[in-house]
Protein backbone atom coordinates (compact mmCIF):
# COMPACT_ATOMS: atom_id res chain seq x y z
CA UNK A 1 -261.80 -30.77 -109.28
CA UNK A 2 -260.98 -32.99 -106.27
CA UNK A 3 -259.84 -35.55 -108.40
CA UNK A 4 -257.37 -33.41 -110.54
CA UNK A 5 -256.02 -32.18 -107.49
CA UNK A 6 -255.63 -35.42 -105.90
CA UNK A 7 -253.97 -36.86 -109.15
CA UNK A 8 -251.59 -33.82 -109.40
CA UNK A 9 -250.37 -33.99 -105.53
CA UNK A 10 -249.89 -37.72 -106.05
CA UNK A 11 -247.46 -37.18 -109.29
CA UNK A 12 -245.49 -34.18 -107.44
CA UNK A 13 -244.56 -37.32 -104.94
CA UNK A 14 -243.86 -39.92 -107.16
CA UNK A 15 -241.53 -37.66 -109.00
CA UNK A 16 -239.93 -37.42 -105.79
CA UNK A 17 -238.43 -41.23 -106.28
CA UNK A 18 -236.84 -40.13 -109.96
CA UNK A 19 -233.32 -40.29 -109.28
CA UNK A 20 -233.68 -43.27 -106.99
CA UNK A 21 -235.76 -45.07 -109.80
CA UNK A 22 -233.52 -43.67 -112.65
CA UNK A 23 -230.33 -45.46 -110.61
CA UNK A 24 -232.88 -48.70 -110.24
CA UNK A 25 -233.01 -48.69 -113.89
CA UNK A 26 -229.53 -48.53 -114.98
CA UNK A 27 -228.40 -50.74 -112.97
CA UNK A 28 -230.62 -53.43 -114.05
CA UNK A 29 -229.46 -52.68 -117.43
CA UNK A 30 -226.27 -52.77 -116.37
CA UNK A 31 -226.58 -56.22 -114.87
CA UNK A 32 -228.75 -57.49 -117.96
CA UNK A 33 -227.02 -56.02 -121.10
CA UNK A 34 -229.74 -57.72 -123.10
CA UNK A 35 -232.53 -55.38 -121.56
CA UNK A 36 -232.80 -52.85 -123.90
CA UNK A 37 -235.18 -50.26 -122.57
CA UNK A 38 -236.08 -49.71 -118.92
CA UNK A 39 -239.05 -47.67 -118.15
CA UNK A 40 -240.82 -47.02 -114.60
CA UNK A 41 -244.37 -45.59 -114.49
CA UNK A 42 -246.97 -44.90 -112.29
CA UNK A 43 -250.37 -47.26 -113.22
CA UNK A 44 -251.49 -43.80 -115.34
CA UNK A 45 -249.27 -43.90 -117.11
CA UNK A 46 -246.60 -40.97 -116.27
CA UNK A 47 -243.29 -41.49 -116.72
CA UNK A 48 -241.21 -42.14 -113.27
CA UNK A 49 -237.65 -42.79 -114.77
CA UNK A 50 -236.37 -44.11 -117.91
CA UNK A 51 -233.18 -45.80 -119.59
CA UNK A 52 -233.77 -46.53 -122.91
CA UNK A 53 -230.88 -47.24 -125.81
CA UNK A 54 -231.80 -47.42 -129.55
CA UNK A 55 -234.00 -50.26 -130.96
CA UNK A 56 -231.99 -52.53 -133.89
CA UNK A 57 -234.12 -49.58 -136.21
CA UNK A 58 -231.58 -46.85 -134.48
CA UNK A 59 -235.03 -44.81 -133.15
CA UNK A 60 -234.97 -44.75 -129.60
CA UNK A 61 -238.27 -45.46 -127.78
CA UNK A 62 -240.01 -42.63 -126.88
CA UNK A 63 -241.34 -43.25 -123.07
CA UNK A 64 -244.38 -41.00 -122.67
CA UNK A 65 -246.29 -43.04 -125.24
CA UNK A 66 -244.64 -46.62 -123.98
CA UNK A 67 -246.15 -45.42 -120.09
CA UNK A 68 -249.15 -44.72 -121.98
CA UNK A 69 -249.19 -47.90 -123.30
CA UNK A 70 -248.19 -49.57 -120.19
CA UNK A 71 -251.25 -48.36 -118.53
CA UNK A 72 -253.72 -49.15 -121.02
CA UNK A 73 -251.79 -53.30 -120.97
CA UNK A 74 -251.85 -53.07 -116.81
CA UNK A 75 -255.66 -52.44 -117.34
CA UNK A 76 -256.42 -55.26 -119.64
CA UNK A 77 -254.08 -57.62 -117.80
CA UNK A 78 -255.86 -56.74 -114.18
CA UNK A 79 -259.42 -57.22 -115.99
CA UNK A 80 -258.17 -60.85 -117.74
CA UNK A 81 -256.69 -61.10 -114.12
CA UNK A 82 -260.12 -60.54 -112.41
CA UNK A 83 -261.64 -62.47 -115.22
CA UNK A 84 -260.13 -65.55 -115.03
CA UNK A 85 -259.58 -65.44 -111.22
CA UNK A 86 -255.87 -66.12 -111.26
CA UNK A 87 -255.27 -63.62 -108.40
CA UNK A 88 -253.66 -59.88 -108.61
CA UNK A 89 -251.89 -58.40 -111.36
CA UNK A 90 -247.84 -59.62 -110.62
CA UNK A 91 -246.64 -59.74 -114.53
CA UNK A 92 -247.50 -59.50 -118.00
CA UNK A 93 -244.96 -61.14 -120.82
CA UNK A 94 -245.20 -60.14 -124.83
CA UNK A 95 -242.39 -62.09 -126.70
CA UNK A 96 -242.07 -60.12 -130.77
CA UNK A 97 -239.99 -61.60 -133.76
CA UNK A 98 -237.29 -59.53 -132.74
CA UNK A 99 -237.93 -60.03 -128.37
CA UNK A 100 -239.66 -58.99 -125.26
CA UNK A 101 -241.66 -56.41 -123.77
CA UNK A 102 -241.96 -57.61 -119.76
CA UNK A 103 -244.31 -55.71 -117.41
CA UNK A 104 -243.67 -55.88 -113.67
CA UNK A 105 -246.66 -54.87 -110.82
CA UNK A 106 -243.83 -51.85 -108.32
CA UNK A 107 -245.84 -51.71 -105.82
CA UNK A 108 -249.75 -50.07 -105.74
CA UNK A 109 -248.82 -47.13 -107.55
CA UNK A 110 -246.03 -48.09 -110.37
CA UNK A 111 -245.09 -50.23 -112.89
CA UNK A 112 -241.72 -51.45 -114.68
CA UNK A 113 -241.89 -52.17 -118.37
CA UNK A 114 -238.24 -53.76 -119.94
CA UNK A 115 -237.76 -54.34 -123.87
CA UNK A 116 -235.32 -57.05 -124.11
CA UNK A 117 -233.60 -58.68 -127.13
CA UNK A 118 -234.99 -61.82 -128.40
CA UNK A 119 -231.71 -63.30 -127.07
CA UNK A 120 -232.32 -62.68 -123.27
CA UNK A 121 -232.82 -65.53 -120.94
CA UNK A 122 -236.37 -65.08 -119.74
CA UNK A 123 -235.65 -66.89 -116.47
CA UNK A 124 -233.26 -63.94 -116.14
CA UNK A 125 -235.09 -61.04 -117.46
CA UNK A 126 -238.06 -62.03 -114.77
CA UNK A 127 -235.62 -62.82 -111.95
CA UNK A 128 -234.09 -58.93 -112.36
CA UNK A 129 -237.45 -57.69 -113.73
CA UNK A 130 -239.37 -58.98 -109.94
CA UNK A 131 -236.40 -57.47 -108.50
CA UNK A 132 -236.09 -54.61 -109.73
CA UNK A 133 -240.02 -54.42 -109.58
CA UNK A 134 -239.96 -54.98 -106.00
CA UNK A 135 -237.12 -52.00 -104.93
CA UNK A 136 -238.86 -49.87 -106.85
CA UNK A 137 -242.39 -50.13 -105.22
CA UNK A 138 -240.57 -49.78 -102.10
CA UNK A 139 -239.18 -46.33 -102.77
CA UNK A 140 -242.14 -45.09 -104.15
CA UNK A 141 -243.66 -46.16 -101.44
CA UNK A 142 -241.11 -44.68 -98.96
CA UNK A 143 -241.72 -41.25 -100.94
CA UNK A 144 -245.80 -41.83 -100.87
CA UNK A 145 -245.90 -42.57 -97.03
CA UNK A 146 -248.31 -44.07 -95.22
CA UNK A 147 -251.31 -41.55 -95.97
CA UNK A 148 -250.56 -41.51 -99.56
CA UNK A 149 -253.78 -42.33 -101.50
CA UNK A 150 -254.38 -45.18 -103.25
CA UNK A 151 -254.30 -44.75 -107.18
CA UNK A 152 -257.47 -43.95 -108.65
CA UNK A 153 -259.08 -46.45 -110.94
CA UNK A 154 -261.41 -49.22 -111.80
CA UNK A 155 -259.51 -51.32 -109.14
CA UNK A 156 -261.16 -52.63 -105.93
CA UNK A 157 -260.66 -50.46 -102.91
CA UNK A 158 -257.48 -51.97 -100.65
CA UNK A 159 -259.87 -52.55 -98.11
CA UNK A 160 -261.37 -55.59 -100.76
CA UNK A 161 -258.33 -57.12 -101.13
CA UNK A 162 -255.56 -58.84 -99.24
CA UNK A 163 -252.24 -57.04 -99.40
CA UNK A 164 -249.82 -57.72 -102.12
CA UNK A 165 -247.36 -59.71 -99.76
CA UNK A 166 -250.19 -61.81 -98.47
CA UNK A 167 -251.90 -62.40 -101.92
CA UNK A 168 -248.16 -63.93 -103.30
CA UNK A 169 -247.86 -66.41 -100.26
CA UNK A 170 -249.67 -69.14 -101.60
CA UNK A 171 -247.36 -69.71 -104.87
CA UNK A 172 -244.50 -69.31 -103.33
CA UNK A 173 -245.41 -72.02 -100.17
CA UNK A 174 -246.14 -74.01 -104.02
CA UNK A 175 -242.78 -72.97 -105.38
CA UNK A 176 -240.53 -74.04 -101.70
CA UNK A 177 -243.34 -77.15 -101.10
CA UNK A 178 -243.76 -75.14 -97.87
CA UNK A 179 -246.95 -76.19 -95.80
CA UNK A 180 -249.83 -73.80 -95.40
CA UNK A 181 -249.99 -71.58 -92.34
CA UNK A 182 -253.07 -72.50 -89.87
């Protein structure tokens, strides 16, 4: 009972961020006319916001089942993750005959997913993808508020992890040949 409640009150505030995610969305696609579909989700798998246009088959992708979907992929890819101990969850890429299906960590409590053509530049689609990733995590966040409960799920507590900013330091000291901190 606790936990349906707690799982309603969290959606009721991460529907807050809608319009702010919906204008996210387009405007990636926008910027990227080779993204396809845009589609922002918590890790349950509800649809946030969503800008989808028709696949080359003319059927538009339905986004309930692609959150769904999403959900069930952010699971395996934090278990391989885990698994494999190659750090958190930051992206997951499919590339299809006919493209991409790119899935972006926003934040604690979302997720982006883009379908791009088999055209795109992936250097692009993750450069816009991360950024994109990263504004939305920050509204939901700004909606959520500081005693917003972390999502429930097989994940470690917060208090068993770094935070997110602190866990991506390391590559990208690698990426600018920066020195470690002491």
């Amino acid at each position: 009972m606790i936990k349906g409640f707690r799982q309603r009150a969290e959606r009721r505030v991460l529907m807050a961020a809608e319009q702010s995610v919906g204008e996210e969305l387009r405007g990636l696609r926008a910027r990227v006319p080779q993204v396809a579909g845009a589609l922002a989700a918590t890790v349950d798998g509800f649809v946030l916001a969503e800008d989808m246009a028709p696949a080359r088959t003319g059927e538009r992708p339905e986004a309930e089942p692609l959150a769904a979907l999403t959900a069930a992929a952010l699971g395996l890819a934090f278990r391989m993750n885990e698994a494999t101990a190659r750090g958190a969850f930051r992206e997951l890429l499919i590339h299809g005959e006919l493209g991409y299906v790119a899935t972006y960590a926003a934040g604690s409590s979302a997720v982006l997913t883009l379908l791009a053509d088999d055209r795109i530049n992936v250097g692009r689609l993750h450069l816009e993808g991360r950024r994109t990733a990263a504004r939305i995590g920050a509204l939901v966040a700004a909606v959520q508020g500081p005693a917003a409960p972390h999502p429930v799920g097989d994940r470690p507590s917060p208090e068993h992890r770094p935070p997110l900013e602190r866990r991506r330091l390391p590559l990208e000291r690698r990426r600018r040949n920066a020195p470690a901190p002491e």
